[in-house]
N, C-alpha and C. Protein backbone atom coordinates (compact mmCIF):
# COMPACT_ATOMS: atom_id res chain seq x y z
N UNK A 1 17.17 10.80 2.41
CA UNK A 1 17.57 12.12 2.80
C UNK A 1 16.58 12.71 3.80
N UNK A 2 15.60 12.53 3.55
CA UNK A 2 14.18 13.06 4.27
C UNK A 2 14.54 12.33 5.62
N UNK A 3 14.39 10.86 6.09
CA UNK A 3 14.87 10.54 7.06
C UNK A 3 15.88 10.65 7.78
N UNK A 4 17.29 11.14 7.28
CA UNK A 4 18.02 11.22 7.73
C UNK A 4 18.02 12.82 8.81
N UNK A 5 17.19 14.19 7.35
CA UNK A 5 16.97 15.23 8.47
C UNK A 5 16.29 14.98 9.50
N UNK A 6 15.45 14.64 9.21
CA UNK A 6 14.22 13.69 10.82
C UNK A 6 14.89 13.80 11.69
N UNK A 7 15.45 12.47 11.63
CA UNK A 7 16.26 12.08 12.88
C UNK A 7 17.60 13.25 13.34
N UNK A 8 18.45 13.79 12.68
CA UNK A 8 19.45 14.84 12.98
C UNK A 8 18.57 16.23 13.74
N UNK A 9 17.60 16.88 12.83
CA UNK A 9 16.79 17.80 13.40
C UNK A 9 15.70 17.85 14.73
N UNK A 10 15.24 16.31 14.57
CA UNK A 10 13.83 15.73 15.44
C UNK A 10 12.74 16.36 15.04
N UNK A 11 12.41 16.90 14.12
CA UNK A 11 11.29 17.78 13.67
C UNK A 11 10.91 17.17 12.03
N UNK A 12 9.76 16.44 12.48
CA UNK A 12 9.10 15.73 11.47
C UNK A 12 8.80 16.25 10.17
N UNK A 13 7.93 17.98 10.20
CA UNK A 13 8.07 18.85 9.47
C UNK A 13 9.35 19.22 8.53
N UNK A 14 10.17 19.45 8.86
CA UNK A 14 11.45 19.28 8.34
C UNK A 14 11.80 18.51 7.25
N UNK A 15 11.90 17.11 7.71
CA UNK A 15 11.72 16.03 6.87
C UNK A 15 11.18 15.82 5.86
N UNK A 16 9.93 16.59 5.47
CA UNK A 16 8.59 16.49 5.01
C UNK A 16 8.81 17.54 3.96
N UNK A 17 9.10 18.50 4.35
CA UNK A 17 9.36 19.51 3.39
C UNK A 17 10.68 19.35 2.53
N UNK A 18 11.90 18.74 3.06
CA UNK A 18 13.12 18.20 2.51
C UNK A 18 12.48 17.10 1.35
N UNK A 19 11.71 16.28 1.72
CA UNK A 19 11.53 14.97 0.33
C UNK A 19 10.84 15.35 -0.62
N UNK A 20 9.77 16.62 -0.39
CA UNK A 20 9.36 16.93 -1.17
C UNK A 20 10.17 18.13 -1.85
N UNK A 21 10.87 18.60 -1.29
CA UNK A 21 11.32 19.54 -2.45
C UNK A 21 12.09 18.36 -3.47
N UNK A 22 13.11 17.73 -3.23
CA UNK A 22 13.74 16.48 -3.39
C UNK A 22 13.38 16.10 -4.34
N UNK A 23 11.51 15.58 -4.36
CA UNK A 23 10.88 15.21 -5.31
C UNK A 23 10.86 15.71 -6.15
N UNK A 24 10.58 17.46 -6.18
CA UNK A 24 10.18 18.00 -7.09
C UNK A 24 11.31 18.10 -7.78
N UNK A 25 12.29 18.37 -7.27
CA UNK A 25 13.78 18.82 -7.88
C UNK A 25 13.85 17.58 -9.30
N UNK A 26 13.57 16.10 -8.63
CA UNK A 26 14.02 14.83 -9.71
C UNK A 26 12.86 15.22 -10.59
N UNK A 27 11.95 14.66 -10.32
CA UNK A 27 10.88 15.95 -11.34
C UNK A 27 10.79 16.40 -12.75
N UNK A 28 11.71 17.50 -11.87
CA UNK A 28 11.79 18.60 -12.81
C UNK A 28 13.07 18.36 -13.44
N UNK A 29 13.94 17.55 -13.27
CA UNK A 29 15.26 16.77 -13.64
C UNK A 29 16.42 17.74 -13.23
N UNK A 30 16.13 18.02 -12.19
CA UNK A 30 17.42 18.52 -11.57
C UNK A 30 17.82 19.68 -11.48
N UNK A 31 16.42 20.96 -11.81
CA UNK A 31 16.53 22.21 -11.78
C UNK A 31 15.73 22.85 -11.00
N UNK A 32 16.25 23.08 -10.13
CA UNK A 32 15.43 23.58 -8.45
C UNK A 32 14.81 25.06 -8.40
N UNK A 33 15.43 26.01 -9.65
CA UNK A 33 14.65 27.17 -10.08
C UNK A 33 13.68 26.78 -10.58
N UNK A 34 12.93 25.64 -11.53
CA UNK A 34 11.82 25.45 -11.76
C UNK A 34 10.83 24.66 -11.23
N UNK A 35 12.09 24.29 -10.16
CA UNK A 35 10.94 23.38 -9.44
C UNK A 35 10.28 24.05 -8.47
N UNK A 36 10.59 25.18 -8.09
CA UNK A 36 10.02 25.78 -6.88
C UNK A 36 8.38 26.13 -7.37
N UNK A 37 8.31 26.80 -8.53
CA UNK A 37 7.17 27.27 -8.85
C UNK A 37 6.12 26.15 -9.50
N UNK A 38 6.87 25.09 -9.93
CA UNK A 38 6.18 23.54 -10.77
C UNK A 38 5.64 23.19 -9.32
N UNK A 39 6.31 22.95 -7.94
CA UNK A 39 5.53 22.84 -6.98
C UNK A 39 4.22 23.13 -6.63
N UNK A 40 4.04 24.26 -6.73
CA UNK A 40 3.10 24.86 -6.29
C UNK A 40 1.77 24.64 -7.71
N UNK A 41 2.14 25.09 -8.90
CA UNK A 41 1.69 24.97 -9.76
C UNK A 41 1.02 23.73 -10.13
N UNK A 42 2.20 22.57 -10.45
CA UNK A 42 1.70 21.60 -10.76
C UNK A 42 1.36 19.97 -10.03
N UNK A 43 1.80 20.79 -8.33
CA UNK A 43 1.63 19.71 -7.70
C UNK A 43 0.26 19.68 -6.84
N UNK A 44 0.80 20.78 -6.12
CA UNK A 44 0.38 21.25 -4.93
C UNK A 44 -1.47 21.77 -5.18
N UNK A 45 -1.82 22.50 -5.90
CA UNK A 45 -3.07 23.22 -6.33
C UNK A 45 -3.63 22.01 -6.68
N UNK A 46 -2.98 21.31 -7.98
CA UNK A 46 -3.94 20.46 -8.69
C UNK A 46 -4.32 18.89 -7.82
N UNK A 47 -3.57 18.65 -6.53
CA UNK A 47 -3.73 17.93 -5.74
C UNK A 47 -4.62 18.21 -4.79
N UNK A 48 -4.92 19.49 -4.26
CA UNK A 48 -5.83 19.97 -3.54
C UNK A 48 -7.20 20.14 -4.71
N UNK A 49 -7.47 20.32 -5.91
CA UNK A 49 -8.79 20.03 -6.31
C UNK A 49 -9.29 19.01 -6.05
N UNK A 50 -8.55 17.38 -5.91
CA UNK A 50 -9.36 16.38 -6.00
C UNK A 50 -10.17 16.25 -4.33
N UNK A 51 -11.21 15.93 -4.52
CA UNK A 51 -11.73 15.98 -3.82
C UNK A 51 -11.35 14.60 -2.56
N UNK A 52 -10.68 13.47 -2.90
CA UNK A 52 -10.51 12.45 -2.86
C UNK A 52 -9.18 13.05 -1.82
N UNK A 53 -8.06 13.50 -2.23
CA UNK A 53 -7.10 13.71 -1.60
C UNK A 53 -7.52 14.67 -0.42
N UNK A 54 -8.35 16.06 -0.80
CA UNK A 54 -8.47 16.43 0.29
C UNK A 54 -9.43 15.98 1.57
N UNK A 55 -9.56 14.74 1.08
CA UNK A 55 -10.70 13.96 2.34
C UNK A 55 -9.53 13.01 3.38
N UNK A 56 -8.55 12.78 2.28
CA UNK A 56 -7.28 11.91 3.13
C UNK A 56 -6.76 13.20 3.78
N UNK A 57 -6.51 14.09 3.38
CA UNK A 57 -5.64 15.19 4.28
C UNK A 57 -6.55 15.82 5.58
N UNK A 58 -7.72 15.88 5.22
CA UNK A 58 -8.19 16.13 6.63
C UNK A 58 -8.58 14.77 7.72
N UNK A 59 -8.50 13.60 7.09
CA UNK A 59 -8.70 12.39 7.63
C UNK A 59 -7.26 12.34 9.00
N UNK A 60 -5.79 12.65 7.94
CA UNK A 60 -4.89 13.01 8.11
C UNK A 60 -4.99 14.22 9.58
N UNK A 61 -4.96 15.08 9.27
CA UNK A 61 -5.46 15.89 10.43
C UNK A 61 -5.86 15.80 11.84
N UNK A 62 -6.96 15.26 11.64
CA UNK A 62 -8.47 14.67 12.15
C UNK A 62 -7.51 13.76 13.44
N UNK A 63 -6.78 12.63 12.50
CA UNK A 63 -5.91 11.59 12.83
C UNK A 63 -4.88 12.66 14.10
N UNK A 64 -4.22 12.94 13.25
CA UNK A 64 -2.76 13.72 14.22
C UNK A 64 -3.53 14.44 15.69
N UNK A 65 -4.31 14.96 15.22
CA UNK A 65 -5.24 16.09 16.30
C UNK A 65 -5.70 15.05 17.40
N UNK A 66 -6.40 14.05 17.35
CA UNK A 66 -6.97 13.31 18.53
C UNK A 66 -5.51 12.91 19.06
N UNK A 67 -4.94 12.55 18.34
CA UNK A 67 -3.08 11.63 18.96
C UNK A 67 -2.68 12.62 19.91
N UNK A 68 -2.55 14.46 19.52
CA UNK A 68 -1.74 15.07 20.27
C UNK A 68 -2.98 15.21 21.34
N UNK A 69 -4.14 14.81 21.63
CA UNK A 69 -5.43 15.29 22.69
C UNK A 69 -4.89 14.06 23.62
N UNK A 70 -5.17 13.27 23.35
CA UNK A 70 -4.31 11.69 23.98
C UNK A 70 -2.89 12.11 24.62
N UNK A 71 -2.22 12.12 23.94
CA UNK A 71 -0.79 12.29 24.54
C UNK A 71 -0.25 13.77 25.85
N UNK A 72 -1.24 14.59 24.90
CA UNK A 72 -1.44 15.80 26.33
C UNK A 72 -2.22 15.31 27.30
N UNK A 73 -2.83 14.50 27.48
CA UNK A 73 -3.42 13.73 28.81
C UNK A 73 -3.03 13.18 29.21
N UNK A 74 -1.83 12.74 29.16
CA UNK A 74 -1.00 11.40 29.21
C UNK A 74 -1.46 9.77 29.08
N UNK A 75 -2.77 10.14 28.11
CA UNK A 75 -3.09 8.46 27.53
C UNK A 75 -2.19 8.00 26.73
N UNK A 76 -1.14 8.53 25.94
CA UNK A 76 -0.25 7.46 25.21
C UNK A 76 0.67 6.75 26.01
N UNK A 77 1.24 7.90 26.97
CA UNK A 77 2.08 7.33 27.77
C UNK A 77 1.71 5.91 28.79
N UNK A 78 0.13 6.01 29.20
CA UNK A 78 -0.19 4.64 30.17
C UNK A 78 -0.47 3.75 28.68
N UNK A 79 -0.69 3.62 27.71
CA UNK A 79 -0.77 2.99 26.30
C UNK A 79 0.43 2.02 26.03
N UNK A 80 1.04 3.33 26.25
CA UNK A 80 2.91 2.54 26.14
C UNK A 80 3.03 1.35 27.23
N UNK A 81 3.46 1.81 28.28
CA UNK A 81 3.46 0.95 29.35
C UNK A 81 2.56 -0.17 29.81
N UNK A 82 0.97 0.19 29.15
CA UNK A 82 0.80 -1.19 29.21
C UNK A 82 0.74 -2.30 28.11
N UNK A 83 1.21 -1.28 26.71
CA UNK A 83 1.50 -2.48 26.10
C UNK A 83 3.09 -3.33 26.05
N UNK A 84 4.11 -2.39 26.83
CA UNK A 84 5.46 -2.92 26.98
C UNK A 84 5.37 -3.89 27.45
N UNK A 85 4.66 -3.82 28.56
CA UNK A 85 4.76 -5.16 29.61
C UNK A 85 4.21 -6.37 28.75
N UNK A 86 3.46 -6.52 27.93
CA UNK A 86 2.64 -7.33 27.38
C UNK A 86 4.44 -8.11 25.65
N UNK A 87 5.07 -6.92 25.24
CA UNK A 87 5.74 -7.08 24.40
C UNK A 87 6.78 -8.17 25.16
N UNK A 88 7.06 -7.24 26.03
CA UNK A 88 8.47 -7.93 27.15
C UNK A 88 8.68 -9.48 27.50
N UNK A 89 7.13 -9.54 28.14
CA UNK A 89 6.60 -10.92 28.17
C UNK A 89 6.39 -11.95 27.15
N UNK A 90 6.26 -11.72 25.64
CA UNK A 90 6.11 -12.34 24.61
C UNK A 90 7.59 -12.58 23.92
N UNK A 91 8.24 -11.19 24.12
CA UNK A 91 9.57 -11.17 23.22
C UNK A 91 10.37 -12.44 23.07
N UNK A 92 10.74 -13.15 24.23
CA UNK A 92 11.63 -14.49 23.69
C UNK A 92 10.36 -15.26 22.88
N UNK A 93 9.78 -15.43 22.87
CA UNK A 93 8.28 -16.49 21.81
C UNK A 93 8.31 -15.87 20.68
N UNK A 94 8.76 -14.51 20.48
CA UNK A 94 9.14 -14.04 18.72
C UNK A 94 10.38 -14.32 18.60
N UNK A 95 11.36 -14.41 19.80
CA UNK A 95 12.48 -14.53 19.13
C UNK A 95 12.76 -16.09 18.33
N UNK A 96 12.30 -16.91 19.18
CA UNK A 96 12.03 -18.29 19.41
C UNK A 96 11.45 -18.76 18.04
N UNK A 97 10.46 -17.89 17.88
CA UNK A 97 9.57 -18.67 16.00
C UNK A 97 10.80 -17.65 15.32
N UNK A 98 11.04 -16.63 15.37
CA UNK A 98 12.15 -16.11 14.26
C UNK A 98 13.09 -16.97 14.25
N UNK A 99 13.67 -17.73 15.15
CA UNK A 99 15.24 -18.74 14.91
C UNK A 99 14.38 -19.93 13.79
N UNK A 100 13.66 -20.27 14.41
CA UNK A 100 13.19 -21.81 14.10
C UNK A 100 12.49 -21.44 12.79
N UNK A 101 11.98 -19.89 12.25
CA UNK A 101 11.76 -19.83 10.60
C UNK A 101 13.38 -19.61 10.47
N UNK A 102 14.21 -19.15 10.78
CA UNK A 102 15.69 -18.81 9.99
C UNK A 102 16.17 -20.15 9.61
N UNK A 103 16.02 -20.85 10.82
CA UNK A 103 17.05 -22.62 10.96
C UNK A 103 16.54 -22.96 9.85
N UNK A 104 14.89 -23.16 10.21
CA UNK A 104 14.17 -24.33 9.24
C UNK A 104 14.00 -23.81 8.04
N UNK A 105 13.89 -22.99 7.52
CA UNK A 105 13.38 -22.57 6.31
C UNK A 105 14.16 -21.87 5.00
N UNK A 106 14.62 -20.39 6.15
CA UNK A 106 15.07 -19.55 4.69
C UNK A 106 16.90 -20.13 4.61
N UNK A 107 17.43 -20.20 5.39
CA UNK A 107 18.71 -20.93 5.59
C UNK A 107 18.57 -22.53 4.79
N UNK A 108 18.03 -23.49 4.76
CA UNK A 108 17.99 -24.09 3.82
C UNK A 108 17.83 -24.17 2.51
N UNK A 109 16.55 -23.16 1.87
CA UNK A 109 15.86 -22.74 0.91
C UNK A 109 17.38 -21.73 0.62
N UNK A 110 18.30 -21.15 0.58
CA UNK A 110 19.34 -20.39 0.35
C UNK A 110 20.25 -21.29 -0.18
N UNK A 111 20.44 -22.65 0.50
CA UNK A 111 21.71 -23.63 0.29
C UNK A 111 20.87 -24.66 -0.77
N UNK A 112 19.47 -24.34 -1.54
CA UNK A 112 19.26 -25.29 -2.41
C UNK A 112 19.12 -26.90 -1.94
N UNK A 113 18.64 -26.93 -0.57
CA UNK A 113 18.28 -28.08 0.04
C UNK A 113 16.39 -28.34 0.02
N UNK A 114 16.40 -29.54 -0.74
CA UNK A 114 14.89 -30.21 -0.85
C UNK A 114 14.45 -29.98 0.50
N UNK A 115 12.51 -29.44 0.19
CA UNK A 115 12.21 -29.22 1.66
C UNK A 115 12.24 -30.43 2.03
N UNK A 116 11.81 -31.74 1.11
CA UNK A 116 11.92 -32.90 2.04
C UNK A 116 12.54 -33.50 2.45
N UNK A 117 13.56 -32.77 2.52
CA UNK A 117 14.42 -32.91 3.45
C UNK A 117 14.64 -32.04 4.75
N UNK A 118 14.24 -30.78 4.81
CA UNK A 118 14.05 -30.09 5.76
C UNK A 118 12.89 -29.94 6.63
N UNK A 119 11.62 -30.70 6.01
CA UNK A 119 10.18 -30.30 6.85
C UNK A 119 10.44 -31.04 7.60
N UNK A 120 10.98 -32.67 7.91
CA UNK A 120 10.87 -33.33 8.98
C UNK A 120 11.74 -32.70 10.29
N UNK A 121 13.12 -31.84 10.21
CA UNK A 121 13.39 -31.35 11.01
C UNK A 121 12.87 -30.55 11.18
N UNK A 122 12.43 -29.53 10.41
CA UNK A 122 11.51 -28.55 11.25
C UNK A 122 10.32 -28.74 11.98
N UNK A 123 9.66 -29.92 11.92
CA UNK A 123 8.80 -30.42 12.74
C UNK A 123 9.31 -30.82 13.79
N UNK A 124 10.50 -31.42 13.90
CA UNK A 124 11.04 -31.70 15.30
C UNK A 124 11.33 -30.67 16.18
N UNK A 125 12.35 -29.85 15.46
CA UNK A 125 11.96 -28.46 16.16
C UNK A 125 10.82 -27.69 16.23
N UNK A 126 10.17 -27.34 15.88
CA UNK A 126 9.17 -26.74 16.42
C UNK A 126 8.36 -27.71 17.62
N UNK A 127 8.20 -28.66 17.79
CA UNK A 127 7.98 -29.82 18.68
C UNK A 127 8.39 -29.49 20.17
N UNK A 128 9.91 -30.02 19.39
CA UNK A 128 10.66 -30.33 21.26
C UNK A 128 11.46 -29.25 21.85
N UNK A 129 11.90 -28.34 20.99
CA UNK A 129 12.55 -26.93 21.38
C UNK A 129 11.82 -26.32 22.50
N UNK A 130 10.43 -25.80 22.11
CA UNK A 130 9.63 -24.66 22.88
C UNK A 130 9.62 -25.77 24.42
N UNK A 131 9.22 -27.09 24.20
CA UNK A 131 8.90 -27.87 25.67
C UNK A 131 10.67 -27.79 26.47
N UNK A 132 11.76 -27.71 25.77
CA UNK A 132 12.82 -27.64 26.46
C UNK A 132 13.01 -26.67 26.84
N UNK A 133 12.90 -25.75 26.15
CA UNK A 133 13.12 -24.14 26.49
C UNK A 133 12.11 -23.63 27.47
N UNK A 134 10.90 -23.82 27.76
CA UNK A 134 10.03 -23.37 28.28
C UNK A 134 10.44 -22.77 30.21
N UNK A 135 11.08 -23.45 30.60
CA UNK A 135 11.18 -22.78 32.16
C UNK A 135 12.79 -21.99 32.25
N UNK A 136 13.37 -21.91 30.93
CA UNK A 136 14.54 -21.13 30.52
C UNK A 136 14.50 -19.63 30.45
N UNK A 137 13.27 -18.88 29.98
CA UNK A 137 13.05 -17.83 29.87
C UNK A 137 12.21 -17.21 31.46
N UNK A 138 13.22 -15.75 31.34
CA UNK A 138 13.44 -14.97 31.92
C UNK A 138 11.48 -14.57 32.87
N UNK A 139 11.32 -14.58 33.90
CA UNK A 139 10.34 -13.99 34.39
C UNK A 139 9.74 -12.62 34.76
N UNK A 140 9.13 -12.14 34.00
CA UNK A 140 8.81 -10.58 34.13
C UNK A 140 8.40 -9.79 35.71
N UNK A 141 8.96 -9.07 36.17
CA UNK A 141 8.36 -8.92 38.24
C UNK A 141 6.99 -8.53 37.85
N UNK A 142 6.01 -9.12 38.39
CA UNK A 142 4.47 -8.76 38.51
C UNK A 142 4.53 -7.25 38.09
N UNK A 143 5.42 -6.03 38.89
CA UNK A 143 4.73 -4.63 38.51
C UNK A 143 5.35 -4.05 37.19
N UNK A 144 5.85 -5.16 36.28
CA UNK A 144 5.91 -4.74 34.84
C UNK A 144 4.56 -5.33 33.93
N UNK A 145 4.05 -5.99 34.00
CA UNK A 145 2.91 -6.62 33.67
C UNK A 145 2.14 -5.21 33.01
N UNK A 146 1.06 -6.21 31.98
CA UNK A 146 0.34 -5.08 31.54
C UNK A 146 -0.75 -4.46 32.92
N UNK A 147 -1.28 -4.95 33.77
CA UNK A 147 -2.19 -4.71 34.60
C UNK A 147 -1.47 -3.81 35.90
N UNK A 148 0.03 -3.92 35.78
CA UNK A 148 0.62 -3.18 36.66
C UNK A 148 0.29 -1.57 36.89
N UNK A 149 0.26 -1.36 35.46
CA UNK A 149 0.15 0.21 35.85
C UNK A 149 -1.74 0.98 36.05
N UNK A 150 -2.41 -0.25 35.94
CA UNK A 150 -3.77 0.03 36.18
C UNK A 150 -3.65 0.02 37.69
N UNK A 151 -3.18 -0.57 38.38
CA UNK A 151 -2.99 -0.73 39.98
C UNK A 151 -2.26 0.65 40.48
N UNK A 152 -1.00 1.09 39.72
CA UNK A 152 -0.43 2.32 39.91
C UNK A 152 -1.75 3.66 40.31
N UNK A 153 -2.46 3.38 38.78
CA UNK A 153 -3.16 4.67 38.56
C UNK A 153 -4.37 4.91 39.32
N UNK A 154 -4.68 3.85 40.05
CA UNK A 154 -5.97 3.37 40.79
C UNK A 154 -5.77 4.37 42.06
N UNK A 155 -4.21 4.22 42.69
CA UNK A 155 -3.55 4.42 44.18
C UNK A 155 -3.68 5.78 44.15
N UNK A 156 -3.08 6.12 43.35
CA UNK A 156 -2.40 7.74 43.43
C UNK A 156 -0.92 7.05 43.23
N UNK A 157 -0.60 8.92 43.43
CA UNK A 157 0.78 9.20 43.24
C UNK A 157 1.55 8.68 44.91
């Protein structure tokens, strides 16, 4: 439920306050007049004494606060971009070990087939697949690269 306001609203806060009432409501087994005040009472206060939690909540904080100092500078954004280029370039090599664990492994192990009977093909594949496939996949243009946008930012606008 919490995720679902998220995403409909876009306001994280939202969300946050929805699971927890939520919580409290199951809780309290389903009576939202007592849960309002059991909140505060028996959640909320006695969670802020430990000293332990309130070191994660300002850790918490601490955390969010440098992210939004970053992102108002626009360091997440060159972050992004140069780690896309780096994903883009790898992506068929995850897709590639994800088939060859699906083929070789959990797809057999499902149909109750002895691995020894399956490790020797999966050694073949993993073998001769990647050397066949290898000049099959797609070439990234140099100014998607991770180093691309260090060259951008060097120039100017």
């Amino acid at each position: 439920m919490a995720l679902l306001i998220v995403f409909l609203s876009r306001r994280v806060v939202a969300g946050l306050r929805a699971g927890a009432a939520a919580g409290v409501v199951m809780i309290e087994e389903g009576n939202p007049i007592a849960a309002f005040p059991a909140f505060f009472t028996d959640h909320l206060v006695s969670s802020l004494q430990s000293s332990w939690h309130v070191s994660v909540l300002i850790f918490t904080l601490l955390l969010g606060g440098f992210v939004a100092l970053i992102e108002y500078g626009g360091g997440m954004r060159a972050l992004l971009e140069c780690f896309l280029g780096h994903v883009r370039t790898q992506m068929p090599y995850a897709l590639l070990a994800a088939g060859i664990s699906l083929l070789a492994g959990y797809v057999p192990i499902g149909l109750v087939v002895p691995v020894r009977m399956t490790l020797p093909g999966a050694v073949l594949v993993v073998l001769f697949l990647p050397v066949h496939l290898r000049g099959s996949f797609r070439r990234i243009p140099s100014g998607r690269r991770a180093g691309g946008l260090r060259a951008r930012v060097r120039s100017g606008p």
